[in-house]
Protein backbone atom coordinates (compact mmCIF):
# COMPACT_ATOMS: atom_id res chain seq x y z
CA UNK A 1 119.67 -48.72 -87.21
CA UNK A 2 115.92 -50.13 -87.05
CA UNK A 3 115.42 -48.25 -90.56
CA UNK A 4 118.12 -49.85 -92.37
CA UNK A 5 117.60 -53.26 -91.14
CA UNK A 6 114.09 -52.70 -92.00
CA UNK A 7 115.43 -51.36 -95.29
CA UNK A 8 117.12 -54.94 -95.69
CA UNK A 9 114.24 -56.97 -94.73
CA UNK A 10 112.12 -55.44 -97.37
CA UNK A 11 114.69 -55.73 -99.96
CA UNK A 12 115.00 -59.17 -99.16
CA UNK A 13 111.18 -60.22 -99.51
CA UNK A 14 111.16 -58.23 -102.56
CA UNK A 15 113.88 -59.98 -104.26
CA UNK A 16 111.95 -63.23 -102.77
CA UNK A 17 109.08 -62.38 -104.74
CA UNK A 18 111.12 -61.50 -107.71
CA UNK A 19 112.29 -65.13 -107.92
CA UNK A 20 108.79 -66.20 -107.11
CA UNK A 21 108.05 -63.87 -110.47
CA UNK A 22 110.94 -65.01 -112.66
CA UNK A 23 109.68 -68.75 -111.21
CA UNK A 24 106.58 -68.58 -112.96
CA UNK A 25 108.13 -67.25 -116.02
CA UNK A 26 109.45 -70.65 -116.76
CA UNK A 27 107.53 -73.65 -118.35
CA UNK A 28 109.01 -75.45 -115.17
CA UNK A 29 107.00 -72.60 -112.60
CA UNK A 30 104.57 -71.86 -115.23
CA UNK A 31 103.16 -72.29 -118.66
CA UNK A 32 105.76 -71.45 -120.89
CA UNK A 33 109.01 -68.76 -121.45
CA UNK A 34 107.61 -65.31 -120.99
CA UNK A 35 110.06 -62.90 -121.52
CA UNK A 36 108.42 -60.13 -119.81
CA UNK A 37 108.14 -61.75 -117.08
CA UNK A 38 111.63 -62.79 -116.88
CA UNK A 39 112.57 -58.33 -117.33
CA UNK A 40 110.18 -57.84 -114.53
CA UNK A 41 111.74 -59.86 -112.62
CA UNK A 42 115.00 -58.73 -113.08
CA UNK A 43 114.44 -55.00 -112.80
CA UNK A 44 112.96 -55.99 -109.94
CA UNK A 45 116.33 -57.92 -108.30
CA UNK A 46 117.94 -55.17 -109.24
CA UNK A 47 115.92 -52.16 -107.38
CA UNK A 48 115.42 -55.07 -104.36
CA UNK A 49 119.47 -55.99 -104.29
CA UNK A 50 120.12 -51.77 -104.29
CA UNK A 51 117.60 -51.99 -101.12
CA UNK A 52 119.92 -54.59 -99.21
CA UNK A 53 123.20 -52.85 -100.43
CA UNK A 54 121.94 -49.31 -99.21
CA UNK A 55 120.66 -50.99 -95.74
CA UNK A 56 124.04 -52.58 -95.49
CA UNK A 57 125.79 -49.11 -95.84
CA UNK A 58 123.64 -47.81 -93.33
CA UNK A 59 124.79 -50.27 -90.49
CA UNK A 60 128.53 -50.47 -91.82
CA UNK A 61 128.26 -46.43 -91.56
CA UNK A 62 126.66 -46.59 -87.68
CA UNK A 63 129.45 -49.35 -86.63
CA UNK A 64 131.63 -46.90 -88.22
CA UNK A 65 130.52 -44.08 -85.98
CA UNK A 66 130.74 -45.63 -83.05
CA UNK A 67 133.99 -47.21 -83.20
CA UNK A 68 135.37 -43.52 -84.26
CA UNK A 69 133.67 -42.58 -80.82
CA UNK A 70 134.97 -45.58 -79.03
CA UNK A 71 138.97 -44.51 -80.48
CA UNK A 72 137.92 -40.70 -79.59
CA UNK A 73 136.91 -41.83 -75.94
CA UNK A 74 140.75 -43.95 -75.43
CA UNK A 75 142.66 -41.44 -77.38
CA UNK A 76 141.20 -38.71 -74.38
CA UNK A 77 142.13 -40.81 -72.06
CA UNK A 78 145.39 -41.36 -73.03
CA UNK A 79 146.20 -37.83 -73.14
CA UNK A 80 145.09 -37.12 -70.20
CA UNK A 81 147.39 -39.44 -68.40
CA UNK A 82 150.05 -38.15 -70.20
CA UNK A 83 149.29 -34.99 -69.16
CA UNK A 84 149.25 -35.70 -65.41
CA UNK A 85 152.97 -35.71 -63.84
């Protein structure tokens, strides 16, 4: 779980510094429309959004685990009263 929240945190301050990158690619951020800058930047988004998404996964996948043990757990304990006369 710490790995894939880690995974998001990085993902996050990368895409932070993407914008900070496609910021300065701007006559507004910097000194004029670089285009490079601006493809950079958006590979860049793109590898740090896959980062989040994969993080996200992760957790969704763990939550899933343990509610599968959590319905394992009842289900046992159901048949066990079932079984008892």
């Amino acid at each position: 779980m710490i790995l894939h929240r880690t995974l998001q945190v990085v993902g996050v301050l990368a895409l932070l510094m993407c914008l900070n990158l496609a910021w300065g690619a701007t006559p507004w951020g910097g000194e004029g429309w670089s285009r490079a800058r601006m493809l950079y930047a958006g590979a860049g988004a793109v590898s740090a959004l896959a980062l989040i998404a994969i993080g996200g996964l992760g957790v969704a996948l763990k939550r899933a685990e343990a509610r599968a043990e959590a319905l394992a757990a009842a289900l046992s304990r159901i048949e066990d009263m079932l079984r008892r006369p």
